[in-house]
N, C-alpha and C. Protein backbone atom coordinates (compact mmCIF):
# COMPACT_ATOMS: atom_id res chain seq x y z
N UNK A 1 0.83 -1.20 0.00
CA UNK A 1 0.00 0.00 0.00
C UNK A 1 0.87 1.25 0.00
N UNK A 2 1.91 1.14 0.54
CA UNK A 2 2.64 2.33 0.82
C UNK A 2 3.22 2.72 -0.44
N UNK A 3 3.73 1.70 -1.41
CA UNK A 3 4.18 1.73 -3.17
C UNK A 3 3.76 2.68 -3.71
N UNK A 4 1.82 2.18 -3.46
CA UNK A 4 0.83 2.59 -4.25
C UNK A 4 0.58 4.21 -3.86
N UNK A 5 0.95 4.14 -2.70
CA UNK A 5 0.39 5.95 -2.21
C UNK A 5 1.93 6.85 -2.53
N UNK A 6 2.99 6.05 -2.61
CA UNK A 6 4.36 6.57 -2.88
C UNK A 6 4.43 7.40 -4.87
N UNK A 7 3.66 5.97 -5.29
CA UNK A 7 3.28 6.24 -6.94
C UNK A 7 2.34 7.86 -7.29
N UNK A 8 1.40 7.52 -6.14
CA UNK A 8 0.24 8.19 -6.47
C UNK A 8 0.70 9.97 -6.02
N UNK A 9 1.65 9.89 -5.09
CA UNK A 9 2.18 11.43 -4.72
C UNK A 9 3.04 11.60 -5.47
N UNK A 10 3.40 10.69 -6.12
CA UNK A 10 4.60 11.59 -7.33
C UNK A 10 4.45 11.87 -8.40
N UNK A 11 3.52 11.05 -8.95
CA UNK A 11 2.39 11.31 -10.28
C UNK A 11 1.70 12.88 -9.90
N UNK A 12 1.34 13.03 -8.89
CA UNK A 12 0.28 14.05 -8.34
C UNK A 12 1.10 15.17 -8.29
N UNK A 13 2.02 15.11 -7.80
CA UNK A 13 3.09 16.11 -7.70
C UNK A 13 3.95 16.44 -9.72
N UNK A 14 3.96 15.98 -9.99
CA UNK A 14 4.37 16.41 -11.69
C UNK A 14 2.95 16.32 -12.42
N UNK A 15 2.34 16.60 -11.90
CA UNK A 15 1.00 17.25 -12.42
C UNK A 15 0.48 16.15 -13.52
N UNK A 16 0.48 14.62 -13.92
CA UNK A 16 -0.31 13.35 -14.30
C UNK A 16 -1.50 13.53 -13.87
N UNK A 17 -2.37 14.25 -13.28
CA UNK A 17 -3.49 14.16 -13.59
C UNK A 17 -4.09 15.42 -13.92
N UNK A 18 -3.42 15.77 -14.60
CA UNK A 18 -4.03 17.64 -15.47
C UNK A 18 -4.75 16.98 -16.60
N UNK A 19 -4.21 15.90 -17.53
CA UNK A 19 -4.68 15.35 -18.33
C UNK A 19 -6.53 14.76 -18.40
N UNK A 20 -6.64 14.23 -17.11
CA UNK A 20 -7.60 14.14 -16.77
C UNK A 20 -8.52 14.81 -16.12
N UNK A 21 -7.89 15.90 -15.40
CA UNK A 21 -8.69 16.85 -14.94
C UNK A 21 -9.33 18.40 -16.15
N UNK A 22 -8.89 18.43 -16.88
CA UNK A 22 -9.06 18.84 -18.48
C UNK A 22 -10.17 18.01 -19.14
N UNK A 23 -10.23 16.86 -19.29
CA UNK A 23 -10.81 16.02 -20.04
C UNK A 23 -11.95 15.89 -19.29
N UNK A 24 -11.98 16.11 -18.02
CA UNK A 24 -13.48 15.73 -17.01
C UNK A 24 -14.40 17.44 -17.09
N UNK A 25 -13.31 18.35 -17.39
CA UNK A 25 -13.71 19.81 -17.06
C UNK A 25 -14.38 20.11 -18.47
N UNK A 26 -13.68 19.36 -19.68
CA UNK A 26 -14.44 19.48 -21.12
C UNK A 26 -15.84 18.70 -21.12
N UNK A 27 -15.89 17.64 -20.11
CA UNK A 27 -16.85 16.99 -20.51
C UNK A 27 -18.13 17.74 -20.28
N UNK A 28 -17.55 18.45 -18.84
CA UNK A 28 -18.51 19.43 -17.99
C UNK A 28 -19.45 20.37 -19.09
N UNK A 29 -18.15 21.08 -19.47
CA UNK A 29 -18.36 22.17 -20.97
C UNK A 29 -19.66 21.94 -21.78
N UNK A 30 -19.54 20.35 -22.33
CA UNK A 30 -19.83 20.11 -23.12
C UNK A 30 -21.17 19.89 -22.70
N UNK A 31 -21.44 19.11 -21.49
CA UNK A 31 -22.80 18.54 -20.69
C UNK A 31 -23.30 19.78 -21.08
N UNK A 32 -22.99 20.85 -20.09
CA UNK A 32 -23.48 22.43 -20.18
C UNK A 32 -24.20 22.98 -20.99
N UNK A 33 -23.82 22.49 -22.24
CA UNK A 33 -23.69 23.51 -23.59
C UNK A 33 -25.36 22.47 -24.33
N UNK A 34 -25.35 21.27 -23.75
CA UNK A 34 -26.66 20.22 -24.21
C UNK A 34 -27.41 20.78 -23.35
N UNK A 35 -27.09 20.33 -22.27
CA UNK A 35 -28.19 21.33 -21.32
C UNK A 35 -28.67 22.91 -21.88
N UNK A 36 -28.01 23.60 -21.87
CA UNK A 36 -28.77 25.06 -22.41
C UNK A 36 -29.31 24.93 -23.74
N UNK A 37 -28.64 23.81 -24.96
CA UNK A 37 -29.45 23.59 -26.47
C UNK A 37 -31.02 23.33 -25.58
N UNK A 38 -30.93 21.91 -24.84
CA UNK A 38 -32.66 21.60 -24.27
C UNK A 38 -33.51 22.44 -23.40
N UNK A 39 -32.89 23.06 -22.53
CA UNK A 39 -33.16 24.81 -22.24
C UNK A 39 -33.99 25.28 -22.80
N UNK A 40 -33.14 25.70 -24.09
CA UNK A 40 -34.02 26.34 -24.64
C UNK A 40 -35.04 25.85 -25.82
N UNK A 41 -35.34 24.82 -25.92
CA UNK A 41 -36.14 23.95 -26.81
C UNK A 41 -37.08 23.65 -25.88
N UNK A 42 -37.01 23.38 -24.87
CA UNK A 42 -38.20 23.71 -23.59
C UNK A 42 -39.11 24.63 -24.17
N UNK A 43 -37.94 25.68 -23.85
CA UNK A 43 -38.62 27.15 -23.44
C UNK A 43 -39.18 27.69 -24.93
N UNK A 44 -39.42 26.81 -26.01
CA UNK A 44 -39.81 27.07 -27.08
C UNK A 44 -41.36 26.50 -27.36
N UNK A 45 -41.41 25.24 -26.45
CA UNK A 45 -43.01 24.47 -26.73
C UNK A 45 -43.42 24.64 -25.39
N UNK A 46 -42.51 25.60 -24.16
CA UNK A 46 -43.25 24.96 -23.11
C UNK A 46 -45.08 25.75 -22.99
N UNK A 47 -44.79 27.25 -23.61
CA UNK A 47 -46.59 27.86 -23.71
C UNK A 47 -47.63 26.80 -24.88
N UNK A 48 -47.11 25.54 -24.97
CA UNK A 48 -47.81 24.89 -26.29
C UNK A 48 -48.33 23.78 -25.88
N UNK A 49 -49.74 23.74 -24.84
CA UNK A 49 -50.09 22.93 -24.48
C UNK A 49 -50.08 21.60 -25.14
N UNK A 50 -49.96 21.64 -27.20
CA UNK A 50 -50.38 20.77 -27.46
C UNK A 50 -48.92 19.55 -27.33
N UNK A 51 -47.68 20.40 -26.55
CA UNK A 51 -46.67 19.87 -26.69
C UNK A 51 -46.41 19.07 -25.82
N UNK A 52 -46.88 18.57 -24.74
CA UNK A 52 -47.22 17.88 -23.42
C UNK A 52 -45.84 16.73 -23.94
N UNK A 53 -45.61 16.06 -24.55
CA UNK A 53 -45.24 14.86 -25.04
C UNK A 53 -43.58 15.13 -25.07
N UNK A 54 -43.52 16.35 -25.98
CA UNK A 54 -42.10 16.73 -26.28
C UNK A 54 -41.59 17.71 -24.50
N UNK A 55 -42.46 17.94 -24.45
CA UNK A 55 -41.61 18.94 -22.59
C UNK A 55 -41.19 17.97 -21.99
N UNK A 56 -42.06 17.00 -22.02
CA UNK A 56 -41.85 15.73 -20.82
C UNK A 56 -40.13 15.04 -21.23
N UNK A 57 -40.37 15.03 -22.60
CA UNK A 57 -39.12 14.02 -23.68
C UNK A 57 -37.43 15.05 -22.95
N UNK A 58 -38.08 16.81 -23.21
CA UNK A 58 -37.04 17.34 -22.96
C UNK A 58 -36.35 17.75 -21.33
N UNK A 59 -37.25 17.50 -20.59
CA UNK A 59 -37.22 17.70 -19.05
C UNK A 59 -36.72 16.08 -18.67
N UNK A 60 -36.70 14.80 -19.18
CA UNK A 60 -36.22 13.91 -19.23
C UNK A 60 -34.74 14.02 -19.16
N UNK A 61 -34.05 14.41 -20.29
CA UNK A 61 -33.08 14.45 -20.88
C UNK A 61 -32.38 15.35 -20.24
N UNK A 62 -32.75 16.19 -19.64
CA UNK A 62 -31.93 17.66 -19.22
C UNK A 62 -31.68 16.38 -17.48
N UNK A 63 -32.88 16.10 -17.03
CA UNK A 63 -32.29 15.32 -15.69
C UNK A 63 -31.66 14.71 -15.80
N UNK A 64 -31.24 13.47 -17.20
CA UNK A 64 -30.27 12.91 -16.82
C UNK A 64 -29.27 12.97 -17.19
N UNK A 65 -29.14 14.01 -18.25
CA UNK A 65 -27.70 14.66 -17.75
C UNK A 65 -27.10 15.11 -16.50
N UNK A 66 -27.93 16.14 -16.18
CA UNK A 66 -27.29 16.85 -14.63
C UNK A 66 -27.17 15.27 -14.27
N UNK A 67 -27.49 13.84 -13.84
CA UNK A 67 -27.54 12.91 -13.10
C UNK A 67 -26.14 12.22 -13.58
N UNK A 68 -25.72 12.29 -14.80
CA UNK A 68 -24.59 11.79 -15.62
C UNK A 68 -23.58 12.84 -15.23
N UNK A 69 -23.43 14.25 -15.05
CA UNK A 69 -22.77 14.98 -15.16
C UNK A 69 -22.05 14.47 -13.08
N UNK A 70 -23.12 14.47 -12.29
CA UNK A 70 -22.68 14.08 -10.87
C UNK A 70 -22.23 13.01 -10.78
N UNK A 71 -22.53 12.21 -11.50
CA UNK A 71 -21.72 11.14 -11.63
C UNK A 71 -20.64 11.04 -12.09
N UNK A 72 -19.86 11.80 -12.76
CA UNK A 72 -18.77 12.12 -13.62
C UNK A 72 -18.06 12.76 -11.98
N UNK A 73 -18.59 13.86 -11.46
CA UNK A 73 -17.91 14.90 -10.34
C UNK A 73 -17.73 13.19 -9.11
N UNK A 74 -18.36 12.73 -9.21
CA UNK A 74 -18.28 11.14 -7.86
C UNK A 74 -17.00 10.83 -8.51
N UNK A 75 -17.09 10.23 -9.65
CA UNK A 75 -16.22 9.47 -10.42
C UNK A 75 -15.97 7.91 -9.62
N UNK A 76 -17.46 7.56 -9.41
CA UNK A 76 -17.64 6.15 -9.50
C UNK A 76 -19.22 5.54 -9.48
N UNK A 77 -19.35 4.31 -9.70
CA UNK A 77 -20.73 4.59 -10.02
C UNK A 77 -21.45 3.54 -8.92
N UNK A 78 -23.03 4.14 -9.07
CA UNK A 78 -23.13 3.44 -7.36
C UNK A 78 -24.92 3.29 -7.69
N UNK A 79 -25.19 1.73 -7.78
CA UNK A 79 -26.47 1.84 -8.16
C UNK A 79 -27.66 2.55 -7.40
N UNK A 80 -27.27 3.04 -6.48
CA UNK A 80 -28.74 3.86 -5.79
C UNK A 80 -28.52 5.05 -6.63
N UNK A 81 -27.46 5.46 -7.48
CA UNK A 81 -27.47 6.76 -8.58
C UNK A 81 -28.83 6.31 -9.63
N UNK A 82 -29.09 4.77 -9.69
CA UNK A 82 -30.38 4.61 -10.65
C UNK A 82 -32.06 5.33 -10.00
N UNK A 83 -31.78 4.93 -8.57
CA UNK A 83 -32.84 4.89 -8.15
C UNK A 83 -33.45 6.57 -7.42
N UNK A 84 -32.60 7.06 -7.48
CA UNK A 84 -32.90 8.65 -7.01
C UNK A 84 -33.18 9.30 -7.87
């Protein structure tokens, strides 16, 4: 164990996980940027009663991102994440 935490402070220390901390911060970006496209596609049928079908489709999608996106910030996955 001590190897492993010896590895892990020296990696940490020459900065080995910028790579990944970049790549988790783009993903963020990117979640973001879907989220505000469905935002605002909401906010386009939501006065359209006859749209009941598509709000529901897009209020879907926007939750499980944010639910994918916390899961990404955990960075592990844990089945009661299905059930909440």
């Amino acid at each position: 164990m001590m190897h492993e935490e010896m590895i892990r402070e020296i990696a940490e220390s020459k900065g080995y996980d910028r790579g990944f901390t970049a790549g988790t911060l783009h993903a963020h970006e990117l979640l973001n940027n879907y989220i505000t496209f469905l935002e605002q596609q909401y906010a386009v049928v939501e006065n359209d009663d006859n749209n009941q079908y598509v709000k529901a489709a897009l209020s879907n999608k926007i939750n499980t991102i944010v639910k994918a996106k916390a899961l990404i910030r955990r960075g592990h996955w844990d089945e009661a994440d299905v059930l909440s």
